[in-house]
Each structure stands twice: as C-alpha cells, then as structure tokens.
C-alpha atoms as a PDB file:
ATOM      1  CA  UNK A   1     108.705 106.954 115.447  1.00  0.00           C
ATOM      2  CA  UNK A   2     105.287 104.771 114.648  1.00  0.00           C
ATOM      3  CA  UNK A   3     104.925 102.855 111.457  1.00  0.00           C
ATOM      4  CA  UNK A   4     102.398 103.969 109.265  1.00  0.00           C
ATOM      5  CA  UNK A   5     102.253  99.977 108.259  1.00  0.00           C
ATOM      6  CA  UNK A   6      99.554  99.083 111.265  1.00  0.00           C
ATOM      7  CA  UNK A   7      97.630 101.637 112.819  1.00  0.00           C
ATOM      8  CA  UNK A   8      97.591  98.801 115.321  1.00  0.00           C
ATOM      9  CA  UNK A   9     100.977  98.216 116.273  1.00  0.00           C
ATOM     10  CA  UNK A  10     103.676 101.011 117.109  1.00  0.00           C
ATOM     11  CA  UNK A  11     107.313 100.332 115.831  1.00  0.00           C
ATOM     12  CA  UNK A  12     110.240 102.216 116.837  1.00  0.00           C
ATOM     13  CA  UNK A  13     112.279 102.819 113.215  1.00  0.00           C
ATOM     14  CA  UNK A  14     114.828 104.932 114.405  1.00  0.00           C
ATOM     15  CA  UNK A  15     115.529 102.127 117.108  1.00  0.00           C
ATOM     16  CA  UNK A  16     115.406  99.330 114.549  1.00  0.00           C
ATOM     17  CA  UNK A  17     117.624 101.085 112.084  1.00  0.00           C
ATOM     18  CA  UNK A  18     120.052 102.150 115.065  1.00  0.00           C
ATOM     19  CA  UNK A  19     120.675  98.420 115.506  1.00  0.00           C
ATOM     20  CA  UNK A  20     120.789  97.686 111.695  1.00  0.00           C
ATOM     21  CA  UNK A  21     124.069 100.133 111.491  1.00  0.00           C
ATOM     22  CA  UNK A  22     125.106  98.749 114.763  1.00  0.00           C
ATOM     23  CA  UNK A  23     125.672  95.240 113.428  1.00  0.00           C
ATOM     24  CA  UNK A  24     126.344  96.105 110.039  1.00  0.00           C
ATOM     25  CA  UNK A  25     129.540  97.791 111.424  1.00  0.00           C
ATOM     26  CA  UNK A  26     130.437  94.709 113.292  1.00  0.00           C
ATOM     27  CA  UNK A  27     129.989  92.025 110.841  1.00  0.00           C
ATOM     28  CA  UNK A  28     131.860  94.517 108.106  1.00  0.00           C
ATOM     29  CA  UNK A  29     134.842  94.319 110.154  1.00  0.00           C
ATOM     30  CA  UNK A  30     134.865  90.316 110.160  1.00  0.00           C
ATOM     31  CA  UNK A  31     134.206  91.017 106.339  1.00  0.00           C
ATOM     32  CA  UNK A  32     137.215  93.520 106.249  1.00  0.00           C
ATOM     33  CA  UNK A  33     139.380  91.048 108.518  1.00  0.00           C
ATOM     34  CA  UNK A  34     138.816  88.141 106.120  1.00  0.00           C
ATOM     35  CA  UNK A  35     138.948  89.874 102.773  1.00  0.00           C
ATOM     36  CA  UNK A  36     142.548  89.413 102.079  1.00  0.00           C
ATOM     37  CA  UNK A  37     143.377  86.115 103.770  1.00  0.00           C
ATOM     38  CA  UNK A  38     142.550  82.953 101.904  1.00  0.00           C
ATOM     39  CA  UNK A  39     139.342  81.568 101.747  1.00  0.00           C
ATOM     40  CA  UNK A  40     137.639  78.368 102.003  1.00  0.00           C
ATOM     41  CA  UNK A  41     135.522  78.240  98.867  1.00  0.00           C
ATOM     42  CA  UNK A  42     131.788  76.412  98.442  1.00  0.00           C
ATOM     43  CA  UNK A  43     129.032  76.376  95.688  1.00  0.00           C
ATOM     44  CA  UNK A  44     125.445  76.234  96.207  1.00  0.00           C
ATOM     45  CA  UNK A  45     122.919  75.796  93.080  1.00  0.00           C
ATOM     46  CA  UNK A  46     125.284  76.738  90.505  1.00  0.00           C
ATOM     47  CA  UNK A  47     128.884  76.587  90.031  1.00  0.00           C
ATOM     48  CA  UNK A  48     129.539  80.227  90.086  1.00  0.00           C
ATOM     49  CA  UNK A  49     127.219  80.926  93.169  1.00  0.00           C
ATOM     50  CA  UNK A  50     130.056  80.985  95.521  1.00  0.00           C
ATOM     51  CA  UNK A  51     129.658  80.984  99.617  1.00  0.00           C
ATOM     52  CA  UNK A  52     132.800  80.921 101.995  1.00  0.00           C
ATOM     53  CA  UNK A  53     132.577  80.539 105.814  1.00  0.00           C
ATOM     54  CA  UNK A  54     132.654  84.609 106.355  1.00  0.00           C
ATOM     55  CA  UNK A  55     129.505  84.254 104.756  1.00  0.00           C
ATOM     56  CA  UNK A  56     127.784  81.892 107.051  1.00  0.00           C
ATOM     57  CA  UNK A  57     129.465  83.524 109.749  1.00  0.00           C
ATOM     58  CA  UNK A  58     128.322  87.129 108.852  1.00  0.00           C
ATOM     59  CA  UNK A  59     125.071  86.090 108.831  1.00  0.00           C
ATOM     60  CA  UNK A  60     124.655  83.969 111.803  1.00  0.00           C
ATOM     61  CA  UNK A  61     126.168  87.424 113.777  1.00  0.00           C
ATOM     62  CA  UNK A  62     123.429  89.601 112.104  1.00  0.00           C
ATOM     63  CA  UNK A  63     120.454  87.178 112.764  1.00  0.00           C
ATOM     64  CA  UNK A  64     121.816  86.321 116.741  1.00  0.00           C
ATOM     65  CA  UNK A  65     121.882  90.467 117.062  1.00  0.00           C
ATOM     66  CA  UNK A  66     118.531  91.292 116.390  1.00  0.00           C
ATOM     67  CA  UNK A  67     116.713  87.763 117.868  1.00  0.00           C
ATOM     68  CA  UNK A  68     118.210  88.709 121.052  1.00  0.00           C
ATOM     69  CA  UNK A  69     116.529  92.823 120.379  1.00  0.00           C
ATOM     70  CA  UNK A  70     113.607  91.968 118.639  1.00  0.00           C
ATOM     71  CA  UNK A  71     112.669  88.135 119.756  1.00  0.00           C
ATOM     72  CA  UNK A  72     109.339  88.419 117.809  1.00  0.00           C
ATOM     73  CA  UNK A  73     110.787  89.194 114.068  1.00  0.00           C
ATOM     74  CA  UNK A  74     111.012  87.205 111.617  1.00  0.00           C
ATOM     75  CA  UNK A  75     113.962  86.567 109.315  1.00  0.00           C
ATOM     76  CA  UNK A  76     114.986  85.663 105.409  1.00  0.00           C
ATOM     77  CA  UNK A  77     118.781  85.265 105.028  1.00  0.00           C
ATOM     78  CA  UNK A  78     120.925  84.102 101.894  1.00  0.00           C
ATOM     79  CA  UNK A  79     122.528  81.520 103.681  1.00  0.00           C
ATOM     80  CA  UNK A  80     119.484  80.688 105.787  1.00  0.00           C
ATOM     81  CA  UNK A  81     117.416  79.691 102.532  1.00  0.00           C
ATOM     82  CA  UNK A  82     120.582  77.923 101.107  1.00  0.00           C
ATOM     83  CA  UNK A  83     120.535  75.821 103.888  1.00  0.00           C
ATOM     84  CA  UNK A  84     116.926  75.147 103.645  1.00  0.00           C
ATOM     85  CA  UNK A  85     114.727  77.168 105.356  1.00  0.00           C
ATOM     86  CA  UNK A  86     111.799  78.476 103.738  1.00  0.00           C
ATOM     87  CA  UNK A  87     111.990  81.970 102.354  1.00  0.00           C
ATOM     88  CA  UNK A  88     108.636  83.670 103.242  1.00  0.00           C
ATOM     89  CA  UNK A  89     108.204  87.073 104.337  1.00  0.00           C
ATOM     90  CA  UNK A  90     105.022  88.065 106.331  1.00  0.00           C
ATOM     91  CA  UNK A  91     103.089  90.404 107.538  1.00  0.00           C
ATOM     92  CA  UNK A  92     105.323  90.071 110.596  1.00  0.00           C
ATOM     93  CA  UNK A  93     108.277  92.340 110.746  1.00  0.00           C
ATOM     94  CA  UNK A  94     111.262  90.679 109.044  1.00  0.00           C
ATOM     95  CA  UNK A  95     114.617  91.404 108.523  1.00  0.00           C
ATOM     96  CA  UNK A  96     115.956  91.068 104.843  1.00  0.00           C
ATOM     97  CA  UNK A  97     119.933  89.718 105.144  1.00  0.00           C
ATOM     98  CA  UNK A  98     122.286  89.665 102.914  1.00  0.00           C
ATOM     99  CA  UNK A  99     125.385  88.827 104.888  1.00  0.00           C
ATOM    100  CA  UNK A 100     127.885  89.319 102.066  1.00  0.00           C
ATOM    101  CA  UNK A 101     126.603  90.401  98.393  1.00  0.00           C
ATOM    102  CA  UNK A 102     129.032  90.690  96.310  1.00  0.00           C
ATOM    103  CA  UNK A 103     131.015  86.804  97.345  1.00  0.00           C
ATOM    104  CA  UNK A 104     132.512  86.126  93.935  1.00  0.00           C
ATOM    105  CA  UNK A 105     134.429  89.564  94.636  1.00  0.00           C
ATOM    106  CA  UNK A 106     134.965  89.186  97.848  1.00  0.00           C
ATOM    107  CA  UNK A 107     136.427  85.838  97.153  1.00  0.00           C
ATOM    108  CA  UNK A 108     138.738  87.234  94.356  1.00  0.00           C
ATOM    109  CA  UNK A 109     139.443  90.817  96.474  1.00  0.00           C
ATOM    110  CA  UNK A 110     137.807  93.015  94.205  1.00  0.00           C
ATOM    111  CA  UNK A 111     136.784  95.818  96.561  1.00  0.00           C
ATOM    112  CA  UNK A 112     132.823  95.946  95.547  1.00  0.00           C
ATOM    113  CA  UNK A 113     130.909  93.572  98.413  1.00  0.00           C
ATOM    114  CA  UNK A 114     128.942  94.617 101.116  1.00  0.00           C
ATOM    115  CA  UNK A 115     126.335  93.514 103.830  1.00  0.00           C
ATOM    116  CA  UNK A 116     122.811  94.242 102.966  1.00  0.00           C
ATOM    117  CA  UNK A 117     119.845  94.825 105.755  1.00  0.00           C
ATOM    118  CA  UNK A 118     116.558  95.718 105.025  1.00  0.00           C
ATOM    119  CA  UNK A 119     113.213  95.458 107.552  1.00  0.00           C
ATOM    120  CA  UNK A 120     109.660  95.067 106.016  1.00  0.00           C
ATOM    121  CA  UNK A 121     106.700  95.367 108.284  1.00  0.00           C
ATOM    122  CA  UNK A 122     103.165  94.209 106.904  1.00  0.00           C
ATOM    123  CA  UNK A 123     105.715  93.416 103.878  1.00  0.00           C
ATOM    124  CA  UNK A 124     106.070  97.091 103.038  1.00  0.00           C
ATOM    125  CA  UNK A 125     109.939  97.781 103.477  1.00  0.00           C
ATOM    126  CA  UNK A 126     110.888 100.347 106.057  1.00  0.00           C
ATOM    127  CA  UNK A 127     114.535 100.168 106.631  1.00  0.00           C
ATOM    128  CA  UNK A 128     117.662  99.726 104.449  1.00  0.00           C
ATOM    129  CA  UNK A 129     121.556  99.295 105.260  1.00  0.00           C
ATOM    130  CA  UNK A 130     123.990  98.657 102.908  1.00  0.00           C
ATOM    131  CA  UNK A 131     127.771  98.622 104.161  1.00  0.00           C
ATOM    132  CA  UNK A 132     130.519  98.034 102.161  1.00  0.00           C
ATOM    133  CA  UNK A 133     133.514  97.460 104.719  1.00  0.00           C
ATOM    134  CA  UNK A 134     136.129  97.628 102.383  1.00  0.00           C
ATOM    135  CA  UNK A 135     135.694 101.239 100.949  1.00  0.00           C
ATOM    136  CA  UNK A 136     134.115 101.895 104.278  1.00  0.00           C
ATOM    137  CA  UNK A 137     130.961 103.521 102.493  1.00  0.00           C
ATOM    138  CA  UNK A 138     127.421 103.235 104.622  1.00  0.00           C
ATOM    139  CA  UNK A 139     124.727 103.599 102.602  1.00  0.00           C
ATOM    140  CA  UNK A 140     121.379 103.531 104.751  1.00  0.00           C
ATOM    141  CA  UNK A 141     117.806 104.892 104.633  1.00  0.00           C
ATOM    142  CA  UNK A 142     114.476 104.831 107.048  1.00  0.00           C
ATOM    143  CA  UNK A 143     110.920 105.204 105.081  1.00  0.00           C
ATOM    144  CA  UNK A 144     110.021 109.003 104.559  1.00  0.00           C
ATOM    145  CA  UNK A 145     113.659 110.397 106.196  1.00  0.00           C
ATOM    146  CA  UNK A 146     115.701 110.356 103.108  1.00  0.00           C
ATOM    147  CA  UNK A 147     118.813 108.282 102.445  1.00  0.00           C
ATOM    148  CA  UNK A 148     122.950 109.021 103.263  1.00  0.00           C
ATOM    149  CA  UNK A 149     126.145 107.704 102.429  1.00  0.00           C
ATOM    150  CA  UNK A 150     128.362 107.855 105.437  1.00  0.00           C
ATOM    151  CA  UNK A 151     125.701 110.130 106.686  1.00  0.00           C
ATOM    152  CA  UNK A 152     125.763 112.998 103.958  1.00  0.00           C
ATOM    153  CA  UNK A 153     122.303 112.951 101.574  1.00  0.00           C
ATOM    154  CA  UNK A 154     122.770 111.731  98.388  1.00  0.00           C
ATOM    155  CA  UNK A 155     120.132 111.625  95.515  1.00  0.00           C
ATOM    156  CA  UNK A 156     120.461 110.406  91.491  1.00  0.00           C
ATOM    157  CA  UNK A 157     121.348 111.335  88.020  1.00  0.00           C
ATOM    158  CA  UNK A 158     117.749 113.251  86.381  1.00  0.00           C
ATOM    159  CA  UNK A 159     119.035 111.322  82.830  1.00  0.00           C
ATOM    160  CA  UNK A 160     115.950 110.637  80.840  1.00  0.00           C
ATOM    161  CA  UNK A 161     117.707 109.309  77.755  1.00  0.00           C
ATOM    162  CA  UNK A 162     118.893 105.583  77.535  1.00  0.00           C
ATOM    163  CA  UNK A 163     122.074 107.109  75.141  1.00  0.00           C
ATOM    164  CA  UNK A 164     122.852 109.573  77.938  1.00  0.00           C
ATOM    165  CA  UNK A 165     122.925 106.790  80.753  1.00  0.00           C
ATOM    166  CA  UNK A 166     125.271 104.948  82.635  1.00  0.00           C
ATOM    167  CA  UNK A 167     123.612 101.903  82.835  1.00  0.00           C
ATOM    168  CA  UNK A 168     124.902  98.412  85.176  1.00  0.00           C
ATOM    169  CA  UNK A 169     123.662  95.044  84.635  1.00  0.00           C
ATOM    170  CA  UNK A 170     124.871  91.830  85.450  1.00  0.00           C
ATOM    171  CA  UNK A 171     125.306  88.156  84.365  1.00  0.00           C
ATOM    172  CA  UNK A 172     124.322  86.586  88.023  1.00  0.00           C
ATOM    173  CA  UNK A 173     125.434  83.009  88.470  1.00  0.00           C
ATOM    174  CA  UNK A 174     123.007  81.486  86.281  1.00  0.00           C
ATOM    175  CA  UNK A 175     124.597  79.487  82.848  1.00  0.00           C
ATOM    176  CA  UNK A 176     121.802  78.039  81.536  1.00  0.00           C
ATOM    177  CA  UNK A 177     121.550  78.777  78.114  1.00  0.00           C
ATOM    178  CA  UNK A 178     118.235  79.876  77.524  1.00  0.00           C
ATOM    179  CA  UNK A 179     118.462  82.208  80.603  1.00  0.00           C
ATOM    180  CA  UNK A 180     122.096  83.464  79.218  1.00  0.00           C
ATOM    181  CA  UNK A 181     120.451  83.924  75.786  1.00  0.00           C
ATOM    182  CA  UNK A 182     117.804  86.475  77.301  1.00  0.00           C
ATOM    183  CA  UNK A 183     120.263  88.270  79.294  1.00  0.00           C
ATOM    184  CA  UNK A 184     122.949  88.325  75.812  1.00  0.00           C
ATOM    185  CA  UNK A 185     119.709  89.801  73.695  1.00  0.00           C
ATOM    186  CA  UNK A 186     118.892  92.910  76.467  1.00  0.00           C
ATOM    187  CA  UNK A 187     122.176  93.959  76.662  1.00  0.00           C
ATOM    188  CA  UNK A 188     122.735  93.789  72.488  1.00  0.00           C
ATOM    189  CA  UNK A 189     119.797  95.525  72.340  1.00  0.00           C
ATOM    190  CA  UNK A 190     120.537  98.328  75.239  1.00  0.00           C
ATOM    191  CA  UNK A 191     123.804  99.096  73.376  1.00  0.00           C
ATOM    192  CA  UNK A 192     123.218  99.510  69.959  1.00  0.00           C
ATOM    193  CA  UNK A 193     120.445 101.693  67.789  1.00  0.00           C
ATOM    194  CA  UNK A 194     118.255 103.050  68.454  1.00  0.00           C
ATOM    195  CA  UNK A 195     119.097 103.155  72.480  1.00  0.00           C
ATOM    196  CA  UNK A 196     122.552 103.045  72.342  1.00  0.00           C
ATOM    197  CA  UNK A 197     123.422 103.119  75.855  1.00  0.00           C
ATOM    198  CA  UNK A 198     126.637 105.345  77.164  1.00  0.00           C
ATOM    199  CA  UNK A 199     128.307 102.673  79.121  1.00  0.00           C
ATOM    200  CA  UNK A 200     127.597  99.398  80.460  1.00  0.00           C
ATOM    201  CA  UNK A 201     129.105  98.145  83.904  1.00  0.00           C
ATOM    202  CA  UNK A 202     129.056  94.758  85.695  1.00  0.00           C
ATOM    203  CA  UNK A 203     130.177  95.421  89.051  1.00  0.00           C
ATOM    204  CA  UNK A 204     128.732  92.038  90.847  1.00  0.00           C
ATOM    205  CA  UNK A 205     126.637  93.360  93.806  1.00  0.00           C
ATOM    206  CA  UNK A 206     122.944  94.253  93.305  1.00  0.00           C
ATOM    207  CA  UNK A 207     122.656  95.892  96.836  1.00  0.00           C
ATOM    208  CA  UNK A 208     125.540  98.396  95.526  1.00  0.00           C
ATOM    209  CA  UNK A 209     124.422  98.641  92.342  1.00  0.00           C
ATOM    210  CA  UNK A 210     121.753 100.468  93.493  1.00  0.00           C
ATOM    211  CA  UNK A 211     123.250 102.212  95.975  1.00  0.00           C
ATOM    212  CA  UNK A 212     125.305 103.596  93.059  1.00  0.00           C
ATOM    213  CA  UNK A 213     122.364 104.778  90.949  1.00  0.00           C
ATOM    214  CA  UNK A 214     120.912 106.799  94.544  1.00  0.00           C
ATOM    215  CA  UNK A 215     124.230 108.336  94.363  1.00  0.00           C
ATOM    216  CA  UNK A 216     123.923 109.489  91.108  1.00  0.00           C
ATOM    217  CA  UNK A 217     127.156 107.511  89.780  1.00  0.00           C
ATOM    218  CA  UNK A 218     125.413 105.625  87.380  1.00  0.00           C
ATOM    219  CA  UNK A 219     121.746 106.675  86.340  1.00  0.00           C
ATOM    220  CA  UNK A 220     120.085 102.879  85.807  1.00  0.00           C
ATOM    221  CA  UNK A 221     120.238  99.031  87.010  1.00  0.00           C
ATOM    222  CA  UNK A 222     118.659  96.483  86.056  1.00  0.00           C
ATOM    223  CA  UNK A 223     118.880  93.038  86.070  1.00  0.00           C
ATOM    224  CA  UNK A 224     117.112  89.082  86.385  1.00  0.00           C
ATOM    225  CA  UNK A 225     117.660  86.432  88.684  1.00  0.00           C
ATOM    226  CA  UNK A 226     118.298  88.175  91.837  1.00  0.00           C
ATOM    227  CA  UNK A 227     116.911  87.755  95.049  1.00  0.00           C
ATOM    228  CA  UNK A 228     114.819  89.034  97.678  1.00  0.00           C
ATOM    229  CA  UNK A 229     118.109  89.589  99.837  1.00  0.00           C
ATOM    230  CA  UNK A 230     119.663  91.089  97.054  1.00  0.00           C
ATOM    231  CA  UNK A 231     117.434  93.969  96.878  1.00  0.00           C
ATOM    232  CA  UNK A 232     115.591  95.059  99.444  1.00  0.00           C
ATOM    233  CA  UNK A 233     117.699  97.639 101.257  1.00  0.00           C
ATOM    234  CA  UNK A 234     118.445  98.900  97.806  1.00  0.00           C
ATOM    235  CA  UNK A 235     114.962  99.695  97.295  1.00  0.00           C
ATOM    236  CA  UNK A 236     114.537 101.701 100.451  1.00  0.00           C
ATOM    237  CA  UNK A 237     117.490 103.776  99.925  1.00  0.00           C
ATOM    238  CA  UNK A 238     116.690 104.210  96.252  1.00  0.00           C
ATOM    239  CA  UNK A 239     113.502 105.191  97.334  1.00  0.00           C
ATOM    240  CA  UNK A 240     114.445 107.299 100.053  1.00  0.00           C
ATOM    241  CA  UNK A 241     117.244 109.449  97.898  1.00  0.00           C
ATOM    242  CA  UNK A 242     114.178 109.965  94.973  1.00  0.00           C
ATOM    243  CA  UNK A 243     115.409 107.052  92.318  1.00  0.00           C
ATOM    244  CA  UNK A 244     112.536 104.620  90.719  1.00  0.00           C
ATOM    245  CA  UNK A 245     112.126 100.923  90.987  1.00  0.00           C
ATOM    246  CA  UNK A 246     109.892  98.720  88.794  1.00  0.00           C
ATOM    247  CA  UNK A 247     109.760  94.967  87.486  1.00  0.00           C
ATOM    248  CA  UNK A 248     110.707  94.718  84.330  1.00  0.00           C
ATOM    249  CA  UNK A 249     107.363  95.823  82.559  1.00  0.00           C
ATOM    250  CA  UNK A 250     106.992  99.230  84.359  1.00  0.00           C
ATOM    251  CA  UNK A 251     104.666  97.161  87.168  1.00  0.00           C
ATOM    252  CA  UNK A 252     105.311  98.155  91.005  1.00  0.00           C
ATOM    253  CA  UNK A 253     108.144  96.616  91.958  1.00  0.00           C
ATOM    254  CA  UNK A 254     108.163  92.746  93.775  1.00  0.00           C
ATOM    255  CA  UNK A 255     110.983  91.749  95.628  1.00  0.00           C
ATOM    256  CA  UNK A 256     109.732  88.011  95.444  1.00  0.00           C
ATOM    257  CA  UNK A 257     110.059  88.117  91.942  1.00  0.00           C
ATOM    258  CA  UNK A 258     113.435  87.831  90.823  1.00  0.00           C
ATOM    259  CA  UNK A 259     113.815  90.929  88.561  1.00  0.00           C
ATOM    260  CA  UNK A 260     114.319  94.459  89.056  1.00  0.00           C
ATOM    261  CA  UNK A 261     114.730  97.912  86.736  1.00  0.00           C
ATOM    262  CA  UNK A 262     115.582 100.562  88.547  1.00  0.00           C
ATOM    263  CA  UNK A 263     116.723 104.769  87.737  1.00  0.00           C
ATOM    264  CA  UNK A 264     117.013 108.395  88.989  1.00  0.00           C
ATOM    265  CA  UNK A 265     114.219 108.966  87.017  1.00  0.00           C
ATOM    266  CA  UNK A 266     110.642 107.336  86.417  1.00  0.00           C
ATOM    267  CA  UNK A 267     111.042 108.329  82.024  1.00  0.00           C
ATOM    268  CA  UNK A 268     114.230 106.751  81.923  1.00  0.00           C
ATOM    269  CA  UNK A 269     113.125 103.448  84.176  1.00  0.00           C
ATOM    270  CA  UNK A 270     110.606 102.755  81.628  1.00  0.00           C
ATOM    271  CA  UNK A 271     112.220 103.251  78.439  1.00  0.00           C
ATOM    272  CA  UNK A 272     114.744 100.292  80.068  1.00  0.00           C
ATOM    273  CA  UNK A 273     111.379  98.392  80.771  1.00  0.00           C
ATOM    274  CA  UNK A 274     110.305  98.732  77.502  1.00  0.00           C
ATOM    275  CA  UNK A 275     113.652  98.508  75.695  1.00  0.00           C
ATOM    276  CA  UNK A 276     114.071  95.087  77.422  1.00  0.00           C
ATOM    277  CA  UNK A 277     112.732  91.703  77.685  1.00  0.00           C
ATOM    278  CA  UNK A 278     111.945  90.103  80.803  1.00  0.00           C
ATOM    279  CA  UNK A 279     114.154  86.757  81.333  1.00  0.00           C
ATOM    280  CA  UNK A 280     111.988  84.758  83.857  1.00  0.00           C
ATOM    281  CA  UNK A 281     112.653  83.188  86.831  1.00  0.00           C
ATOM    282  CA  UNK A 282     110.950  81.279  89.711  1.00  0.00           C
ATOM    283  CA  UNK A 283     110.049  82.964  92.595  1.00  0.00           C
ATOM    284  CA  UNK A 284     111.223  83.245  95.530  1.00  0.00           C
END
C-alpha cells in the first residue's frame, strides 16, 4: 500500500502496522507479567510523573523491533526524551512510543494502561496502535482503512450537546498552581450552567481516552499538558473510526503542542473549544 505522504517514496502501511501489532503484543505481555508484582518506583519532572523499569524496558523492546525492520526511521519515545534525547519529529518516518501510558495506574493496578504506537511520515500520522494488555483490548487504525477494537469496527457517540455528553478530562502530573487553577476553572465551567456536562471521568491514559470516545463510550476528551506520545495513535484511530480532533480553539490539531479536544462529532468538539480556556504549555 503507497503513502499518499511522498509521491516520491513508496511505504508499505499494511507492513508497518503488521509489525506495530506484532510488538505491541509482545511488550503487553511484559506489561501484563509485571502488573501485579511490585514495582520499583521513579519520578521524572514532577513528583507524580511516575516511571518504573517495565517502562524503560517496554520501550527499549519496541524501539530494538522496528530499528532492526526499518533501520532508516526515526524515533520519539517517553522514556527516550526523559532521558534526554531530543524530541523532534521529521519529515522522516518516525515512530511515536508510548511504552506504558497510563504508569500511575499501572503502578497502583488499576486496569486502564496501555502501549501506544503511532507512525508519521512527512509528519502526517499514518498508523496507530493502542494495546491495553490487561483488558486485552487492541485498538488500532491505518490512514483511510478505518479503525477496530480487537479487530471489529468501532465508530463514536453523534452527541452534539455538551449536557448530553460523557465527557473525560484529566489532571496530568502537573501541580503548579497556576496550571491547576486553569484546569480547576474548565472543568467548573464544563459542569455547571449553561453546559452542564452529563458526567465527568478521569481515567489517567490519554491514548485510551480516546480510544474510548472512537468507541463511542464516552462522546468527548480533552485535556492540557500531554504529549506528543500521548496522542498520536489516538488521533489516527479517532480519525479513522469518524471522531474529531482540534487544539483547544477549534484550530487543526498539533501534536507538538501539548493540548488536545477531541469528539464523535465536529458541533460538539467546538462547543468544548469554546466552552474552555486553553491552559498553556511549552512545546514539545
């Protein structure tokens, strides 16, 4: 299957996302192995931004499995950039790795973590896996092919009406005060008059947050502070099923930039965008 992303260049997406199943199977079972058994616990920036060894471990399987099948592509991983490489994504085909997203739960066996994998070529993305091990639940997507769970279709909620919606949003591991303020004044504003969200949920994984909206089991996400890795196979799949992704002023959405609203529906992504206010962030 060519790439529409370089008339120049051929890529083989069925044969790229083949692989990203492939190891996203084998690094959920070192995921599954380790999720009861006690963990060795580290922080990174902030307190709350947790990283254990399955982690580093996860994502130094990923990243081995596809420079030995693609030598040429380039890489961003969570732990990567922790440890100081630069995160910069290319024209160059580059894989997108979260190796666990979701830690804090994983750390505390909540069921609700899961590898992420997502490929951009000519920094359009093409390809998005999202496994969680635990509940065993695939979620995965290629550009213009629609997206599965476990490899039946899914597709989202048509709610056009904040009151009617479902809506997640998280915390993230940020305290700092002013950011916590922002985050505290969205939310009170979400859930009371005149939009008066249905529910609120805080389930601590981006990539399955919006795997949960292309499902249709909740109808909105949105949220500041997350990362490139965070969201990037979410996007496809969202995509792919025929949910909505914008920053958080109805622009296109930028996976550099730290903030994400997404929905089953385009109306009801940008009443969120323009019930909300955007907390900002630096890059990434």
């Amino acid at each position: 299957m060519a790439s529409k992303t370089n008339p120049n260049e051929k890529h083989n997406l069925d044969l790229y996302y083949q692989e990203a199943v492939n190891i996203a199977k084998i690094a959920g079972k070192l995921v599954r192995e380790a999720f009861y058994s006690e963990k060795r616990i580290d922080t990174k920036d902030h307190k709350t931004d947790l990283v254990t060894e399955t982690d580093q471990e996860s994502e130094r399987i990923i990243k081995k499995h596809f420079k030995e099948k693609f030598p040429s592509h380039s890489f961003i991983g969570e732990e990567s950039v922790a440890g100081g490489e630069k995160c910069n994504l290319t024209d160059n085909p580059t894989w997108i790795i979260d190796p666990i997203d979701g830690t804090t739960n994983f750390v505390h066996k909540f069921p609700f973590s899961a590898i992420s994998i997502a490929l951009a070529i000519n920094k359009e993305l093409v390809v998005g896996v999202i496994y969680n091990p635990i509940l065993d639940e695939m979620f995965s997507a290629i550009t213009g092919h629609g997206a599965t769970c476990n490899g039946k279709p899914i597709k989202p909620s048509n709610v056009t009406e904040i009151n009617q919606a479902l809506l997640i949003t998280e915390i993230g591991a940020s305290r700092e005060q002013n950011r916590i303020n922002g985050i505290m004044k969205n939310l009170q504003k979400i859930i009371t008059e005149p939009y008066m969200a249905r529910g609120i949920r805080s389930l601590g994984s981006a990539a399955l947050n919006m795997c949960y909206v292309a499902a249709g089991r909740a109808d909105a996400y949105y949220e500041f502070g997350i990362h490139c890795w965070d969201i990037a196979a979410g996007i496809v799949i969202l995509k792919e099923a025929g949910g909505m992704s914008f920053g958080a002023t109805g622009e296109p959405v930028d996976i550099m930039a730290r903030e994400i609203v997404c929905a089953g529906s385009e109306v009801l992504c940008k009443k969120i965008c323009n019930a909300i206010t955007r907390v900002p962030h630096i890059r990434d």
